[in-house]
C-alpha atoms as a PDB file:
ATOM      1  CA  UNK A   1     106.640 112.510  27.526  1.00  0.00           C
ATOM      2  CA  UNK A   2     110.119 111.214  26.773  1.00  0.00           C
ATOM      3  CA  UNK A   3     113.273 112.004  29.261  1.00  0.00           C
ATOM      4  CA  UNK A   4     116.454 110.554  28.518  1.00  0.00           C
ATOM      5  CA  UNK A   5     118.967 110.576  31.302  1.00  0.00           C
ATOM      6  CA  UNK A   6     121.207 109.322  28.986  1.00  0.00           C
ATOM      7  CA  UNK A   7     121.559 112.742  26.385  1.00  0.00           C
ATOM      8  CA  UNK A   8     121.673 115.278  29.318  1.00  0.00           C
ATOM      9  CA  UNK A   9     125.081 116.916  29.540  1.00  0.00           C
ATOM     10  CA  UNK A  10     123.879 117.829  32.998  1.00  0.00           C
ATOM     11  CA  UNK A  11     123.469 114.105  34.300  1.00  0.00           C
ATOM     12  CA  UNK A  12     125.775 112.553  36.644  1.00  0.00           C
ATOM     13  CA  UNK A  13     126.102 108.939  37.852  1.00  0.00           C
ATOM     14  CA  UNK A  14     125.583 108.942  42.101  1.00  0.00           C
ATOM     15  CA  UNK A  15     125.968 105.529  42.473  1.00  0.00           C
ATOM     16  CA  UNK A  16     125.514 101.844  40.968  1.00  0.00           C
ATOM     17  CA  UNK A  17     123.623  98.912  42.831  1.00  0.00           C
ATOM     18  CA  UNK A  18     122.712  95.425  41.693  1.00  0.00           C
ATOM     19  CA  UNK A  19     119.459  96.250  40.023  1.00  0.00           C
ATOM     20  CA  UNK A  20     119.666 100.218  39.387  1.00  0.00           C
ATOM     21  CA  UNK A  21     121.684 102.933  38.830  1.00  0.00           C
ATOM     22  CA  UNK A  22     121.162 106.131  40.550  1.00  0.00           C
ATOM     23  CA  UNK A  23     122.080 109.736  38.649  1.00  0.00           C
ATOM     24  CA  UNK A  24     122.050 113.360  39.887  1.00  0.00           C
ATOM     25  CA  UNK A  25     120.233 116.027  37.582  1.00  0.00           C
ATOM     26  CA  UNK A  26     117.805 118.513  36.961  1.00  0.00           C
ATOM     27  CA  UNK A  27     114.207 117.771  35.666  1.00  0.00           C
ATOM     28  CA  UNK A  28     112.193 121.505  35.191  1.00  0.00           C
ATOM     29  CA  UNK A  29     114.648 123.301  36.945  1.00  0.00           C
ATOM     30  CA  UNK A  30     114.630 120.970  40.188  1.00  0.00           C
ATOM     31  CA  UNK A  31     117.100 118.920  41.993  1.00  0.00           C
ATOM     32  CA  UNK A  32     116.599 115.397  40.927  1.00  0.00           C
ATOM     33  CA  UNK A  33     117.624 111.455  41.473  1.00  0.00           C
ATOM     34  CA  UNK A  34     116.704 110.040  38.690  1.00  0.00           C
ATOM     35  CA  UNK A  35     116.809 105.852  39.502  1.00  0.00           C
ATOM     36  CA  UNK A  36     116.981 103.679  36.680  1.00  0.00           C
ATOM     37  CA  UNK A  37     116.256 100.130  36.601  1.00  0.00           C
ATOM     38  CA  UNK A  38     118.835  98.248  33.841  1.00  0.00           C
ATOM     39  CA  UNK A  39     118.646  95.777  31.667  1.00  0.00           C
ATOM     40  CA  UNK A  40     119.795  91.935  33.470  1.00  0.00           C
ATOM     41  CA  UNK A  41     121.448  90.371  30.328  1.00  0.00           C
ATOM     42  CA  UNK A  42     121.171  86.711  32.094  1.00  0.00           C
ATOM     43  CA  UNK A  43     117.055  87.018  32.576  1.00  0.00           C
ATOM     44  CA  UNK A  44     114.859  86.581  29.466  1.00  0.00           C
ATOM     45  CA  UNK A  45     113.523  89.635  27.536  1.00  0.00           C
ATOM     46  CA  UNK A  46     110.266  88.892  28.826  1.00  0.00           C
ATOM     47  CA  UNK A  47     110.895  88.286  32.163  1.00  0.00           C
ATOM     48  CA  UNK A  48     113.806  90.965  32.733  1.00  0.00           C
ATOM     49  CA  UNK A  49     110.969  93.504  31.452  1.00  0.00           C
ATOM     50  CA  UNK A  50     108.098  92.501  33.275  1.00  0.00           C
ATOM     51  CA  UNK A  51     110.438  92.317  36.485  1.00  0.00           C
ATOM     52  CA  UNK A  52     111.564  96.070  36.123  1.00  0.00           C
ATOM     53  CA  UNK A  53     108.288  96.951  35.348  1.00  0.00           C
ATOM     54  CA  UNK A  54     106.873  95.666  38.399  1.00  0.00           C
ATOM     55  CA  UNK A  55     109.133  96.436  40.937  1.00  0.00           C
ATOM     56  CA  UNK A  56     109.824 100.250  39.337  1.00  0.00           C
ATOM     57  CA  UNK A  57     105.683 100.634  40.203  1.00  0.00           C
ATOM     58  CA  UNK A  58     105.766  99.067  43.705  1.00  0.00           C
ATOM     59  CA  UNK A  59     108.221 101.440  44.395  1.00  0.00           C
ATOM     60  CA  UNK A  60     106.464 104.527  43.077  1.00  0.00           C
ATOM     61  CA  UNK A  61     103.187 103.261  44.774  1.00  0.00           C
ATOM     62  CA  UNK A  62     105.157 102.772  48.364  1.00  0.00           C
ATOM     63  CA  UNK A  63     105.950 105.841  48.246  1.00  0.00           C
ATOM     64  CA  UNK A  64     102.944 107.523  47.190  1.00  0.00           C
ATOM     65  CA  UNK A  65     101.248 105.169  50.073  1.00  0.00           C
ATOM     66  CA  UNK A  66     103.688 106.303  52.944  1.00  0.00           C
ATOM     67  CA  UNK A  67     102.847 110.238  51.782  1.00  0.00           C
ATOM     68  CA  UNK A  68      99.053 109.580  52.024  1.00  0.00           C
ATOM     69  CA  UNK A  69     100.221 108.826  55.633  1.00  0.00           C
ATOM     70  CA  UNK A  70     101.967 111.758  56.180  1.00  0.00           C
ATOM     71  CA  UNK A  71     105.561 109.943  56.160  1.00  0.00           C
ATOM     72  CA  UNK A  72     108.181 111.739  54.240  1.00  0.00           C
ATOM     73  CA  UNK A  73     109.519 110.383  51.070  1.00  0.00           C
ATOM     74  CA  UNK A  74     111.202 111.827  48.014  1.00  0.00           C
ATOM     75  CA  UNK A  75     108.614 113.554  45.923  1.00  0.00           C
ATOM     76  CA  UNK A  76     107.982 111.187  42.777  1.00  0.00           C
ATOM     77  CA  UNK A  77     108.404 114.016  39.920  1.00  0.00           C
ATOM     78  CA  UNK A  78     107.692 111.675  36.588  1.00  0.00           C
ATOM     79  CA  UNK A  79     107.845 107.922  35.997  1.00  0.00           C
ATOM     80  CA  UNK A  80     109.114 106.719  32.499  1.00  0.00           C
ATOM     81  CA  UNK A  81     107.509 103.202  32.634  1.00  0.00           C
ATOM     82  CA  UNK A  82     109.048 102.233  29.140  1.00  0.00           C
ATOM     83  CA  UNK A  83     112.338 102.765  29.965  1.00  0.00           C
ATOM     84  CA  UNK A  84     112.208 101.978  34.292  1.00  0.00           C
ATOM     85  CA  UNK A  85     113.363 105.211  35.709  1.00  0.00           C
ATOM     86  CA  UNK A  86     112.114 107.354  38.240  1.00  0.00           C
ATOM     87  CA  UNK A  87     112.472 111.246  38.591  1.00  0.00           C
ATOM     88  CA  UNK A  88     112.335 112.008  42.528  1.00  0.00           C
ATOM     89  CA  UNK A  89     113.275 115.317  44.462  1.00  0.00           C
ATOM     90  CA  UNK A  90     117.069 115.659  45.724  1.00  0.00           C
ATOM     91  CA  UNK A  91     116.610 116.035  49.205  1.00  0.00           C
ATOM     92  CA  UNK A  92     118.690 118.290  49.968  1.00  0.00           C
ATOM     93  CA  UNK A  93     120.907 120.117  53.007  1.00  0.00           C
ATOM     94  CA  UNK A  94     120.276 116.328  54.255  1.00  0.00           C
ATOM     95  CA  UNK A  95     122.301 114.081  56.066  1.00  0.00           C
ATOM     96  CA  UNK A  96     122.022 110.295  56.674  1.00  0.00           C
ATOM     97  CA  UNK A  97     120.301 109.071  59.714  1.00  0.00           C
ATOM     98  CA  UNK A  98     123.408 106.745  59.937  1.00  0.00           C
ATOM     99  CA  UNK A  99     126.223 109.692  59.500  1.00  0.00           C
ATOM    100  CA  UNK A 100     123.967 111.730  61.937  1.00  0.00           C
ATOM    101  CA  UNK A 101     124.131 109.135  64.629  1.00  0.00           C
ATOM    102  CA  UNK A 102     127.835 108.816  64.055  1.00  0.00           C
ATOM    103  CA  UNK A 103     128.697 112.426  64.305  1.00  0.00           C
ATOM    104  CA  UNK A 104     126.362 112.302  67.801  1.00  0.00           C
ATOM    105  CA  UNK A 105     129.036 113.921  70.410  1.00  0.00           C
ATOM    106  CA  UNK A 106     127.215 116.287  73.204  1.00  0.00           C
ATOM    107  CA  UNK A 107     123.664 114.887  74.513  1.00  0.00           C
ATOM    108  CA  UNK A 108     124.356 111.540  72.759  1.00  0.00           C
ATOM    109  CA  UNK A 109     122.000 109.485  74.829  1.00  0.00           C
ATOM    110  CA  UNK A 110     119.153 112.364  74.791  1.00  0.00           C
ATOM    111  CA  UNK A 111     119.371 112.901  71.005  1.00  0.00           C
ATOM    112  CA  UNK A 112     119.453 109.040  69.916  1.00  0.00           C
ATOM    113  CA  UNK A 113     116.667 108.308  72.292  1.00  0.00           C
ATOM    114  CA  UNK A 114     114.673 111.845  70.605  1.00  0.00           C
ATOM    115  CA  UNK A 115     115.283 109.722  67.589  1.00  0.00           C
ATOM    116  CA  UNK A 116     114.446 106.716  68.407  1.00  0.00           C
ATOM    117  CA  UNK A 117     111.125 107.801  69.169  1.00  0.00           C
ATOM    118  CA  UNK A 118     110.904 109.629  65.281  1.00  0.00           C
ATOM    119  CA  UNK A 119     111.944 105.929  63.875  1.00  0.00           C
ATOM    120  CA  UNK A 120     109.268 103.828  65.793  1.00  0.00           C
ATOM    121  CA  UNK A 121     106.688 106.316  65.200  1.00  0.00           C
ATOM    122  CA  UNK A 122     107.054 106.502  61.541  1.00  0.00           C
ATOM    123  CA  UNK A 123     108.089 103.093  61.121  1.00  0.00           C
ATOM    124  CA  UNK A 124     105.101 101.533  62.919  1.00  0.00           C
ATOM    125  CA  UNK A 125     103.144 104.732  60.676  1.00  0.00           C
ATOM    126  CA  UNK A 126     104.350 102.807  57.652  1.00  0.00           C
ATOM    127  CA  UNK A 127     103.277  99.448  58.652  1.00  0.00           C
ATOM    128  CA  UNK A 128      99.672 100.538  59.353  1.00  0.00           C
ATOM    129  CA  UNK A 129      99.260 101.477  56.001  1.00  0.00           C
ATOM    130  CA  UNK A 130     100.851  97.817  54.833  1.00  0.00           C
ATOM    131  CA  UNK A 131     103.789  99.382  53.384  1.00  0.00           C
ATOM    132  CA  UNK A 132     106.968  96.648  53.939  1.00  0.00           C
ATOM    133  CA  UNK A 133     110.187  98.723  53.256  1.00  0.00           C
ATOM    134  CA  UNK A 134     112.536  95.761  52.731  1.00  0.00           C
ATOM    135  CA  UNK A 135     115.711  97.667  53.383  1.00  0.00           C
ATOM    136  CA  UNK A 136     115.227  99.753  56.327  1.00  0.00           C
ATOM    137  CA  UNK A 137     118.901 100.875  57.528  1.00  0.00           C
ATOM    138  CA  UNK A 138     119.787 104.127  58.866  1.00  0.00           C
ATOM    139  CA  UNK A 139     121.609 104.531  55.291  1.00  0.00           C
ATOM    140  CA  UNK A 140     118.264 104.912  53.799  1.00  0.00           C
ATOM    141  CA  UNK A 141     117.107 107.595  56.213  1.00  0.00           C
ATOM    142  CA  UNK A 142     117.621 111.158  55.493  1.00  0.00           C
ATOM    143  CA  UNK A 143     117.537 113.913  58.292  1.00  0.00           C
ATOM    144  CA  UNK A 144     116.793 117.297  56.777  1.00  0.00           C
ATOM    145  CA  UNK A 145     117.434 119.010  59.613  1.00  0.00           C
ATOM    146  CA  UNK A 146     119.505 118.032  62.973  1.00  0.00           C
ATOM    147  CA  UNK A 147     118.716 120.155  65.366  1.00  0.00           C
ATOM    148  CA  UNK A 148     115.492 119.979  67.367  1.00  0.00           C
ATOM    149  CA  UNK A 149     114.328 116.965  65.164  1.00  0.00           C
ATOM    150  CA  UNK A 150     110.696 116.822  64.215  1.00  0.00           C
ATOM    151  CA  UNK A 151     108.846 113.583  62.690  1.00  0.00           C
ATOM    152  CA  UNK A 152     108.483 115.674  59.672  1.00  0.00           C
ATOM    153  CA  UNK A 153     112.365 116.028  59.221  1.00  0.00           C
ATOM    154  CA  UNK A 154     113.232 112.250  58.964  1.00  0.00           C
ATOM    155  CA  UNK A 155     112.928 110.895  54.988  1.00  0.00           C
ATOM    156  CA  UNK A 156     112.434 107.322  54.100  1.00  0.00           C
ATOM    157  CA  UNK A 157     114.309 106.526  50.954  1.00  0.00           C
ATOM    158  CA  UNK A 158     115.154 103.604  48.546  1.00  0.00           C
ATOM    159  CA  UNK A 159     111.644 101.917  48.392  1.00  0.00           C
ATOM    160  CA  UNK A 160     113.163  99.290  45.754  1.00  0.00           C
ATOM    161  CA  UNK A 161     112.677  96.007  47.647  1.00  0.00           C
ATOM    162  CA  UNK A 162     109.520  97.724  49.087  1.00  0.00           C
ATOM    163  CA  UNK A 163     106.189  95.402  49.279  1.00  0.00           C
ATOM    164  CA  UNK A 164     102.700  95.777  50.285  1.00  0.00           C
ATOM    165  CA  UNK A 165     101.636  93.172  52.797  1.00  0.00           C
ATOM    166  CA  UNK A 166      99.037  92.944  55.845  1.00  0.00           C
ATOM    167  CA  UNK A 167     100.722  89.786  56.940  1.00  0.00           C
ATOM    168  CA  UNK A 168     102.458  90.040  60.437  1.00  0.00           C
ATOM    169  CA  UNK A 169     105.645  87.862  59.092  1.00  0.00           C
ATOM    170  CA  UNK A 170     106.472  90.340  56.498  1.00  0.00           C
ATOM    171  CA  UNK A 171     106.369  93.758  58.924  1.00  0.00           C
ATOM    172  CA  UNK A 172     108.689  91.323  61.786  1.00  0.00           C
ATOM    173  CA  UNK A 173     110.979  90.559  59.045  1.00  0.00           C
ATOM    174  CA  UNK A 174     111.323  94.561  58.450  1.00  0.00           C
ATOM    175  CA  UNK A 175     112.361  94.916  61.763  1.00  0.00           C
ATOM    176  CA  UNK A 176     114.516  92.677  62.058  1.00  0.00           C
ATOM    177  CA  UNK A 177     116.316  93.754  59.287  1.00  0.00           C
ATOM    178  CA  UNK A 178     116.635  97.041  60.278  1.00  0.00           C
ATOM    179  CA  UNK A 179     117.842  96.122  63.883  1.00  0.00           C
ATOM    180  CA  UNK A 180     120.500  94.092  62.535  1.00  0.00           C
ATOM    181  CA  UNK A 181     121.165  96.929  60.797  1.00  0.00           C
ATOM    182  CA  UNK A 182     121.214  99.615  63.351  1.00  0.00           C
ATOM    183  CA  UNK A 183     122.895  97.677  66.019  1.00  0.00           C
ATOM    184  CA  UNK A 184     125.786  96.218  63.525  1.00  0.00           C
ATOM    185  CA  UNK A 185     126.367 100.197  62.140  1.00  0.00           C
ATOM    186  CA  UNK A 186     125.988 101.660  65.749  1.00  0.00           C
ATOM    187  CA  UNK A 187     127.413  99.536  68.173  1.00  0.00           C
ATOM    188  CA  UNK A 188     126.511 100.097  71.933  1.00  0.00           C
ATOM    189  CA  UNK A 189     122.949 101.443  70.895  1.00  0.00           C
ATOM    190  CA  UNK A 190     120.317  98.792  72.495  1.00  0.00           C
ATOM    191  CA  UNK A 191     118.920 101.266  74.291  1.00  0.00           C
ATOM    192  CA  UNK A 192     118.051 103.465  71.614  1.00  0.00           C
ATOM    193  CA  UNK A 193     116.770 100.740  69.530  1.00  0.00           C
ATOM    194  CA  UNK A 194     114.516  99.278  72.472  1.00  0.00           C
ATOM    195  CA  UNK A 195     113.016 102.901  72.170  1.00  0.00           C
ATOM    196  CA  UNK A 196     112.156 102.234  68.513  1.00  0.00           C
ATOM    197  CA  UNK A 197     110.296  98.913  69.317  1.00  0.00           C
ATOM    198  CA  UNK A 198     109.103 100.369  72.354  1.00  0.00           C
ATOM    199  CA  UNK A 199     107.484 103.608  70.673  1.00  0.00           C
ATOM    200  CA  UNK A 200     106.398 100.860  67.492  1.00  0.00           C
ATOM    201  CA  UNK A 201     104.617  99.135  70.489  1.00  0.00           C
ATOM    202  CA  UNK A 202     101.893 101.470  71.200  1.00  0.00           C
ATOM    203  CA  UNK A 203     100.192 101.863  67.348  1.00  0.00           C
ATOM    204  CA  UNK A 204      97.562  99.571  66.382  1.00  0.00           C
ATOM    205  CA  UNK A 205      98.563  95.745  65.356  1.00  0.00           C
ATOM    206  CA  UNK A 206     102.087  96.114  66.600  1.00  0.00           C
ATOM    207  CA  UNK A 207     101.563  92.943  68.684  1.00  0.00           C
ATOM    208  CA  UNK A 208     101.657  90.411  66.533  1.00  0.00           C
ATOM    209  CA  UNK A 209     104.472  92.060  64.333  1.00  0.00           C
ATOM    210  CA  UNK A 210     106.640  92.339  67.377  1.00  0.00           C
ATOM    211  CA  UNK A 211     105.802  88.406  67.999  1.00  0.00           C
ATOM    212  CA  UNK A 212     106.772  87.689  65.090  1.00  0.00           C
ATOM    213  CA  UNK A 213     110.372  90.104  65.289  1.00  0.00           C
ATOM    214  CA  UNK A 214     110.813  87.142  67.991  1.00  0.00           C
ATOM    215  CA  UNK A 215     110.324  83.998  66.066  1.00  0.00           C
ATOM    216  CA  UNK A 216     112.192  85.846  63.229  1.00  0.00           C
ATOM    217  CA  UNK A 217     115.413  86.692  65.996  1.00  0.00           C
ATOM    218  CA  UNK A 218     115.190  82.485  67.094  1.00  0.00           C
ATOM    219  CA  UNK A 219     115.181  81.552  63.681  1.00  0.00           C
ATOM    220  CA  UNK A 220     118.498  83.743  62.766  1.00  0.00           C
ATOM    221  CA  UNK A 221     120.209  82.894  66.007  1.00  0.00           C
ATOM    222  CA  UNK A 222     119.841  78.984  65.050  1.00  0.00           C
ATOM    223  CA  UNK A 223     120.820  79.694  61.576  1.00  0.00           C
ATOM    224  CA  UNK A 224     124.333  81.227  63.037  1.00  0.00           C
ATOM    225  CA  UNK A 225     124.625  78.288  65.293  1.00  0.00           C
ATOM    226  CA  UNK A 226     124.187  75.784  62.509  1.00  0.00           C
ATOM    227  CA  UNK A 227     126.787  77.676  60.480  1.00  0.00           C
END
């Protein structure tokens, strides 16, 4: 089976990264992202292919690991491994996680702590399974509904620099990125985010991952003192 984003009269570039562009279509009649891994004209043939090959997998199989553990994530609709593109449900009606937070008026503290709670849960969720997200920013969460939030209503996307790893280092790294993330986006939200870790504290193997988070915080904090 053959699609080609690139004949559709339909298809619509969303947005361009460093490794992949991301269009807006239909595929059998259903809202779809369609994310394409392109060609890096500085790598070798070889290499450039192998490299898109590889990482547009991991990224299917993250996501079909996170579903298995009943996290949300953009249904996978078709993957055209010869050409690195993959055909995921739109979600739509959705906001960002990030837009959510900064449209939060009324109830702030009581609806970022309710969500909070949502982000450890799943997050620490996706780390049981050994699923390493890579990019985890409130950008690359999707509310599809924002009222009376439910675990079931917060989508991971963007599984691109997604890994699977058991190793401690690799989930405290993951954390770290994404409280950089959420505390440079949202200023004046430690509370909230001491929620997250605090909720990501009670699942299984969380101790050692939240040691590491610490090493991982001394290790950046020396690196901005050096320079």
């Amino acid at each position: 089976m053959d699609a080609d984003v690139n004949s559709s009269s339909t298809i619509q570039l969303m947005m361009q990264g460093a490794e992949a562009k991301v269009y807006v279509t239909n595929f059998l009649d259903r809202p779809t992202i369609v994310k394409e891994r392109f060609k890096k004209k500085y790598r070798h043939n070889t290499l450039d292919d192998k490299l898109r090959h590889k990482r547009t997998m991991q990224e299917v199989r993250s996501m079909h690991r996170c579903r298995k553990a009943g996290i949300a994530t953009p249904s996978v609709f078709f993957v055209d491994s010869n050409d690195y593109k993959i055909y995921m449900e739109e979600v739509q009606d959705s906001v960002t996680v990030r837009d959510y937070i900064n449209s939060l008026q009324e109830n702030k503290e009581e609806k970022l702590q309710q969500l909070a709670k949502i982000i450890g849960t799943i997050i620490a969720s996706m780390h049981n399974v050994q699923v390493i997200h890579g990019d985890l920013t409130t950008s690359n969460m999707l509310l599809r509904k924002t009222n009376n939030i439910e675990i079931a209503d917060l989508v991971l996307i963007d599984f691109g620099l997604s890994s699977i790893s058991s190793l401690a280092e690799d989930k405290g790294v993951d954390l770290y990125v994404l409280e950089r993330a959420f505390l440079s986006t949202h200023p004046n939200t430690e509370t909230a985010f001491q929620v997250v870790l605090d909720t990501y504290k009670t699942f299984k193997g969380s101790t050692e991952a939240l040691k590491k988070l610490d090493e991982v915080r001394l290790r950046g904090r020396k690196r901005t003192m050096v320079g």
